[in-house]
N, C-alpha and C. Protein backbone atom coordinates (compact mmCIF):
# COMPACT_ATOMS: atom_id res chain seq x y z
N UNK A 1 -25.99 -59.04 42.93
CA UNK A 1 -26.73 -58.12 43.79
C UNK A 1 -28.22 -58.48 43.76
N UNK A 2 -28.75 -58.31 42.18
CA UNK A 2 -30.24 -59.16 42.60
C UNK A 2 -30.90 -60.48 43.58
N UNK A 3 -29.63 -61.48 43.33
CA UNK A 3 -29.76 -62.51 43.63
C UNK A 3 -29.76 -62.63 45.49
N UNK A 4 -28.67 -61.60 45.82
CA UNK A 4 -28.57 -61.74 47.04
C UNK A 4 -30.19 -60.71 47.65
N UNK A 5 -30.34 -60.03 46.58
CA UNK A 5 -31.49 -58.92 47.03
C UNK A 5 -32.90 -59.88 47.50
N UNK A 6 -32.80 -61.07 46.35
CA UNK A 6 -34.12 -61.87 46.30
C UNK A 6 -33.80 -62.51 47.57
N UNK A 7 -32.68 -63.32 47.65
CA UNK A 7 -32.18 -64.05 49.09
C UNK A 7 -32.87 -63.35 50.57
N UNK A 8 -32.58 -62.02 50.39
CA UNK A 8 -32.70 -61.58 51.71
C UNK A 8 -34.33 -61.61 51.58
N UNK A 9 -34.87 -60.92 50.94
CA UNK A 9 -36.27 -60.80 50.89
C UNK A 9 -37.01 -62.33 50.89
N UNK A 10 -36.35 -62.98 50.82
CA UNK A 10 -37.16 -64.51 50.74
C UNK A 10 -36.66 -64.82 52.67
N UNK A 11 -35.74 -64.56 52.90
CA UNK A 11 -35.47 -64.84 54.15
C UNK A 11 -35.80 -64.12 55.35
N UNK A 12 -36.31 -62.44 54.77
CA UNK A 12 -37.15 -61.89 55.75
C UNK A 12 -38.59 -62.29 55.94
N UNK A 13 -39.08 -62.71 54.82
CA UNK A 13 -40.37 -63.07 54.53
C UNK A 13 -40.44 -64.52 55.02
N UNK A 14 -39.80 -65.57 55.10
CA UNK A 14 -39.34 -66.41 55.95
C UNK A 14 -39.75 -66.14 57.26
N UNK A 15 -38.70 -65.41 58.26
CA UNK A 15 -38.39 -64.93 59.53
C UNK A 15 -39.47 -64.22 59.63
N UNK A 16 -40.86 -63.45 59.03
CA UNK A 16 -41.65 -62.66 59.37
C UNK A 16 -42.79 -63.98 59.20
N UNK A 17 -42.78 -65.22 58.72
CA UNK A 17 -43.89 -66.31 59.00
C UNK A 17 -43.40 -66.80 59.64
N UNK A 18 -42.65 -66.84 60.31
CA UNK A 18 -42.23 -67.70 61.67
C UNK A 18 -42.48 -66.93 62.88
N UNK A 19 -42.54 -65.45 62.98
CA UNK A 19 -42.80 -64.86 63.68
C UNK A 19 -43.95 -64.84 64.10
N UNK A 20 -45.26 -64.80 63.12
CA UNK A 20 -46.50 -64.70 62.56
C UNK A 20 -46.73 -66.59 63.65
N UNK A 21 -46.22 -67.01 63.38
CA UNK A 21 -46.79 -68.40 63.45
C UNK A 21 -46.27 -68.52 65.10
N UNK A 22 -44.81 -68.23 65.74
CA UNK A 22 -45.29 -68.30 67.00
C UNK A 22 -45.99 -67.27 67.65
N UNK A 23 -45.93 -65.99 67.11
CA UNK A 23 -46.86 -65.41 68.03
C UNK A 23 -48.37 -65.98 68.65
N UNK A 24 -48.90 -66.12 67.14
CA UNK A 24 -50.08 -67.00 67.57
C UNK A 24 -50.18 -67.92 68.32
N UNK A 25 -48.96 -68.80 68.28
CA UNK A 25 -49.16 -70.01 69.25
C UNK A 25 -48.87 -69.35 70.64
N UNK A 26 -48.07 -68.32 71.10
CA UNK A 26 -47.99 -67.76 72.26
C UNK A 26 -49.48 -67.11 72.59
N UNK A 27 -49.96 -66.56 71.62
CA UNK A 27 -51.09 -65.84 71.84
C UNK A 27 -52.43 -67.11 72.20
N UNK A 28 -52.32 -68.19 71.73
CA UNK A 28 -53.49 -69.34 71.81
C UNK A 28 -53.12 -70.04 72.73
């Protein structure tokens, strides 16, 4: 359960700098 807990949180945090990174490029 931790392990998958860290998983997800590494993979939202992931998916939330990728988000971060095209927005900007949409935004520039």
């Amino acid at each position: 359960m931790g392990i998958f807990h860290r998983d997800g949180f590494a993979l939202a945090l992931v998916l939330f700098i990728l988000l971060v990174i095209v927005g900007c490029d949409c935004d520039c």
